[in-house]
N, C-alpha and C. Protein backbone atom coordinates (compact mmCIF):
# COMPACT_ATOMS: atom_id res chain seq x y z
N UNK A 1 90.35 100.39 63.98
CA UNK A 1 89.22 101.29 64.01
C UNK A 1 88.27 100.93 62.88
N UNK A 2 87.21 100.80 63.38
CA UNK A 2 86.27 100.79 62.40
C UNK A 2 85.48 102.22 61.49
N UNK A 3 84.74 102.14 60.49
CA UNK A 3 84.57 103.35 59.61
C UNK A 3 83.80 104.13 60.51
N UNK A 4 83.03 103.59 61.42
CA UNK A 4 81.79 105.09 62.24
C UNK A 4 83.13 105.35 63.12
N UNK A 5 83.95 104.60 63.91
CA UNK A 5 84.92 105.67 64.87
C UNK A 5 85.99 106.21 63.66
N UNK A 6 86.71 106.04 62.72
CA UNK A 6 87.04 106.87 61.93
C UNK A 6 86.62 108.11 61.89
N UNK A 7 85.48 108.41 61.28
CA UNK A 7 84.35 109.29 61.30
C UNK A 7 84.31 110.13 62.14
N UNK A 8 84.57 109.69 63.29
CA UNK A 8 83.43 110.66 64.58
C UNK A 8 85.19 110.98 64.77
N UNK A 9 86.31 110.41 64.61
CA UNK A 9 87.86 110.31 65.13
C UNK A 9 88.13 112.27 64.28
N UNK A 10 87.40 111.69 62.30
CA UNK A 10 87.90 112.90 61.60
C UNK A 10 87.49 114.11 62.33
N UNK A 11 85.64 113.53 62.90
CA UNK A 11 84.65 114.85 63.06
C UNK A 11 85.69 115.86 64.11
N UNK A 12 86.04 115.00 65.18
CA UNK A 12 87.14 115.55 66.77
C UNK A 12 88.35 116.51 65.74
N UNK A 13 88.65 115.27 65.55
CA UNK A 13 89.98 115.94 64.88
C UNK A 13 89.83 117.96 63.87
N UNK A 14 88.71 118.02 63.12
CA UNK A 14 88.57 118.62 62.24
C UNK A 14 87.84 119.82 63.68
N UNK A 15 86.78 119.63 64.48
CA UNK A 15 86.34 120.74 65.68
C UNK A 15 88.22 120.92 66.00
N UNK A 16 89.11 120.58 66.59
CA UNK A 16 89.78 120.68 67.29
C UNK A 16 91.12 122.04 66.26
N UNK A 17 90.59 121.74 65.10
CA UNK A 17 91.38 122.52 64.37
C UNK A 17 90.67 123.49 64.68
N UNK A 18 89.41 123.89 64.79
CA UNK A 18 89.23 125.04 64.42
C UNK A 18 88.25 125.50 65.44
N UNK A 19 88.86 124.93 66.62
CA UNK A 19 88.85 125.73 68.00
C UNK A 19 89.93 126.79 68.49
N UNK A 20 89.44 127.79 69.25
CA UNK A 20 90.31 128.56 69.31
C UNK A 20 90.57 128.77 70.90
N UNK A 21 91.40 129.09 71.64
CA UNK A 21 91.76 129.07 72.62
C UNK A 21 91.41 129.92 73.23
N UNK A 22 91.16 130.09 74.39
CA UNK A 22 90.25 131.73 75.36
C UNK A 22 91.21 132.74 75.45
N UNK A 23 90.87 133.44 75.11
CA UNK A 23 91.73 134.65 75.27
C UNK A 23 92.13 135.01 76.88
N UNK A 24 93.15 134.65 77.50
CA UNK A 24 93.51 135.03 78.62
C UNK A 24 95.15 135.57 79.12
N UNK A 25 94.74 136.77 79.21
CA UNK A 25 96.12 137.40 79.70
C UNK A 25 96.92 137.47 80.96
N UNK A 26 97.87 136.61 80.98
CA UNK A 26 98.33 136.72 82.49
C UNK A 26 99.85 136.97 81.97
N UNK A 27 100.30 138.12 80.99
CA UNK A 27 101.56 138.73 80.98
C UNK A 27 101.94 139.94 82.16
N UNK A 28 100.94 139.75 82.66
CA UNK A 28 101.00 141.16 83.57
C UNK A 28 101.14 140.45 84.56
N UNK A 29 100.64 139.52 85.43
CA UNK A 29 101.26 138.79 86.95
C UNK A 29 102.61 138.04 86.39
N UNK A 30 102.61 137.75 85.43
CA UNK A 30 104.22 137.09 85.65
C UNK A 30 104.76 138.12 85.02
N UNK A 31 104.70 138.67 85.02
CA UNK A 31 106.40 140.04 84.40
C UNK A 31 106.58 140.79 86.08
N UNK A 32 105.07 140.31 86.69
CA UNK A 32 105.59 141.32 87.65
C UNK A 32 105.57 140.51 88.96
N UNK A 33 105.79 139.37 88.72
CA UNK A 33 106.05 137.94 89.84
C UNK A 33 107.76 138.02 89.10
N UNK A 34 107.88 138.39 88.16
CA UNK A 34 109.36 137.83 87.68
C UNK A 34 110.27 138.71 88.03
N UNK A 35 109.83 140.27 88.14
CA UNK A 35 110.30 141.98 88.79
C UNK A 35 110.29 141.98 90.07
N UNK A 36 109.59 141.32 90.68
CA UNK A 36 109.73 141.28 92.70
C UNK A 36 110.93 140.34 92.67
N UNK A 37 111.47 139.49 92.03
CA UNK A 37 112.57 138.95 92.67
C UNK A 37 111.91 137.56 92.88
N UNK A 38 110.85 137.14 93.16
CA UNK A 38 110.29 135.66 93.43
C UNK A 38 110.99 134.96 94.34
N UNK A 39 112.01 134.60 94.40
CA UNK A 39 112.60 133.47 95.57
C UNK A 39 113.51 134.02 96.63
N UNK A 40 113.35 134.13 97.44
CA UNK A 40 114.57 134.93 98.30
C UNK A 40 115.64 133.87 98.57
N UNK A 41 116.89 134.63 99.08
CA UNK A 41 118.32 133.65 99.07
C UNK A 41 118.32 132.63 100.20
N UNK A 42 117.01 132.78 100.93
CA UNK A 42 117.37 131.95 102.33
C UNK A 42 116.77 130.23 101.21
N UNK A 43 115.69 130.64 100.16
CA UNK A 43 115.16 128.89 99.59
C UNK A 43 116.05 129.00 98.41
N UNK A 44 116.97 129.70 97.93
CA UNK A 44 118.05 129.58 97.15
C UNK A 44 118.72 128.31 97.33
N UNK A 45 119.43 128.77 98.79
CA UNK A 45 120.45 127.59 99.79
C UNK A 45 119.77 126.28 99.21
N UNK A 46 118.50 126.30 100.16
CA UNK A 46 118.03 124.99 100.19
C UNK A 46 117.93 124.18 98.99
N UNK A 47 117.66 124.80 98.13
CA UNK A 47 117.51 124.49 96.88
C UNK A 47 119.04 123.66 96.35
N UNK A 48 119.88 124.52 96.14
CA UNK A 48 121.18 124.43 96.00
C UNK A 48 121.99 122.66 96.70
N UNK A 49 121.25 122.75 98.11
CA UNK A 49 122.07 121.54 99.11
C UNK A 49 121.21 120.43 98.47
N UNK A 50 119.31 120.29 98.56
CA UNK A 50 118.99 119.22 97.96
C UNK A 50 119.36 118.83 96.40
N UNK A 51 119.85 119.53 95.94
CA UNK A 51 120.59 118.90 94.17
C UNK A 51 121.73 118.78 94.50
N UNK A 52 122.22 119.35 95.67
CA UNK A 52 123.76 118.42 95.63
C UNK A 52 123.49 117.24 96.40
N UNK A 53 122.93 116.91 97.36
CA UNK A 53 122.45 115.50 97.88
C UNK A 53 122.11 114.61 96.97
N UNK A 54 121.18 115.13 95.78
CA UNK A 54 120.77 114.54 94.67
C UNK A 54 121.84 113.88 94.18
N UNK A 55 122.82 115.00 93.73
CA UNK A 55 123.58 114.11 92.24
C UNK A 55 124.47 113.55 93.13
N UNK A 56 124.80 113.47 94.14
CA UNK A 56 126.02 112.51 94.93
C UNK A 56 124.52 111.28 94.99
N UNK A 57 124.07 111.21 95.47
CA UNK A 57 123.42 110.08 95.33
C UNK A 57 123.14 109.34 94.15
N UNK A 58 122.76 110.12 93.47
CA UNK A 58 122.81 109.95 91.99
C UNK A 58 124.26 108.81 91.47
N UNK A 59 125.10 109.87 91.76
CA UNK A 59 126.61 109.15 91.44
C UNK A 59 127.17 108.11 92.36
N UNK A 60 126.27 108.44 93.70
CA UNK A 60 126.73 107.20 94.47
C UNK A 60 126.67 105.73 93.46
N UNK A 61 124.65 105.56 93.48
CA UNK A 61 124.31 104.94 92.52
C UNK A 61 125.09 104.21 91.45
N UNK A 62 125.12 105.21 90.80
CA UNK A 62 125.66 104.76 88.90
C UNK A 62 127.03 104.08 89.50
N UNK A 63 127.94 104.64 90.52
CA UNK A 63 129.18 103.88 91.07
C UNK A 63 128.89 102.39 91.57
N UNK A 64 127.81 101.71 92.39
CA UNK A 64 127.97 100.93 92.80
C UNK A 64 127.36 100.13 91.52
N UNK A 65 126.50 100.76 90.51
CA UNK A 65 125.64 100.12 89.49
C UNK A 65 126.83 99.60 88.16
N UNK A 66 127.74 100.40 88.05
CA UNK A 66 129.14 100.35 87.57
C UNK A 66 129.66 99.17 87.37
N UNK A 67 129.72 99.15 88.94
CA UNK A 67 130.66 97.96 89.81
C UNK A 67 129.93 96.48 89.49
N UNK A 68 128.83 96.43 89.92
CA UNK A 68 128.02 95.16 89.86
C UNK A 68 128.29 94.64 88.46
N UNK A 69 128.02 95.46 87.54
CA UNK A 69 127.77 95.34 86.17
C UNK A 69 129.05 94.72 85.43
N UNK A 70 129.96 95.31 86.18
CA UNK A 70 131.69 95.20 85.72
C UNK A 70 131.73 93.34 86.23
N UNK A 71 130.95 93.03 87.23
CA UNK A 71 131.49 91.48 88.09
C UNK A 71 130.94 90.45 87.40
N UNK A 72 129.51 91.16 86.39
CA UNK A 72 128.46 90.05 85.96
C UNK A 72 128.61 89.64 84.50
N UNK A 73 128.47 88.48 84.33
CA UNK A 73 128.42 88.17 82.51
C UNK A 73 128.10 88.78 82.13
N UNK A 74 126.18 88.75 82.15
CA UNK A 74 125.66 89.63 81.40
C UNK A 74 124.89 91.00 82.37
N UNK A 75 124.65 91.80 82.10
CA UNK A 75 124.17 93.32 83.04
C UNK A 75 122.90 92.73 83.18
N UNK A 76 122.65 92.68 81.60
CA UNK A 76 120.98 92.77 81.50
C UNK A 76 120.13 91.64 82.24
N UNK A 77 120.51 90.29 82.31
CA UNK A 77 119.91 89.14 82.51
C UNK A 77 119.93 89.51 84.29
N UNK A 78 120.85 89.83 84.64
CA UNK A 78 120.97 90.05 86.57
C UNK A 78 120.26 91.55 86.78
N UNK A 79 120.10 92.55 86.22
CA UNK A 79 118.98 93.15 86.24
C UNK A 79 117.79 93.00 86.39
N UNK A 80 117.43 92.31 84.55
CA UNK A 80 116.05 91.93 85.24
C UNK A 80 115.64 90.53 86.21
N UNK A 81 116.82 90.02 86.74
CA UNK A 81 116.28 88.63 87.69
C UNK A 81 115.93 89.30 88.71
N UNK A 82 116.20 90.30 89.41
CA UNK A 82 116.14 91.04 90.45
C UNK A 82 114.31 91.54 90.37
N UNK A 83 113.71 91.78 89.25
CA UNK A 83 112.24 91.89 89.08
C UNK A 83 111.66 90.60 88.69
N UNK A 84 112.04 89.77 88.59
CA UNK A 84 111.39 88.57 87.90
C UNK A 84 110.11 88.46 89.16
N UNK A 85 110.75 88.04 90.44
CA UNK A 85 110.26 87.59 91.28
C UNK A 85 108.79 88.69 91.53
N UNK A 86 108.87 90.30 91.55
CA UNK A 86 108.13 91.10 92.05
C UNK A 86 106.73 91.33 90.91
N UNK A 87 107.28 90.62 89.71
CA UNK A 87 106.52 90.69 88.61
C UNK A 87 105.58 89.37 88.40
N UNK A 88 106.16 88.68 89.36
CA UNK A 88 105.01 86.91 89.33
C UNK A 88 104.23 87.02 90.13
């Protein structure tokens, strides 16, 4: 950085302290989005089955990533050969 963006960097910096934020109250829709109950049990479920799909996949993953890793000299070098090509 040169001394004029220094400068104009302090000027930002020094407004930004001593800006103040808008006064806006929204304690009153969420206390009372949070008192209705918000989600009913039928998107509970759903909720519930896609994170278990997740972490089995998840763990599928890390299992077969495990495995490979366990067969190879090095992890790292057969990792990234696998991008070499998509990165040229």
């Amino acid at each position: 950085m040169n001394g004029d963006q220094r400068m104009n960097f302090a000027k930002l910096v020094e407004a930004a302290r001593h800006e103040r934020p808008p006064a806006v109250d929204v304690t009153d829709r969420v206390l009372a989005s949070l008192m209705s109950g918000g989600a009913t049990q039928s998107s509970d479920w759903g909720m519930w089955v896609a994170s278990l799909i997740s972490v089995a996949a998840a763990a599928a993953v890390m299992t077969l990533a495990g495995y490979q890793g366990a067969l190879t000299v090095d992890p790292l070098v057969e990792l990234i050969r696998g991008f070499v090509p998509t990165i040229q």
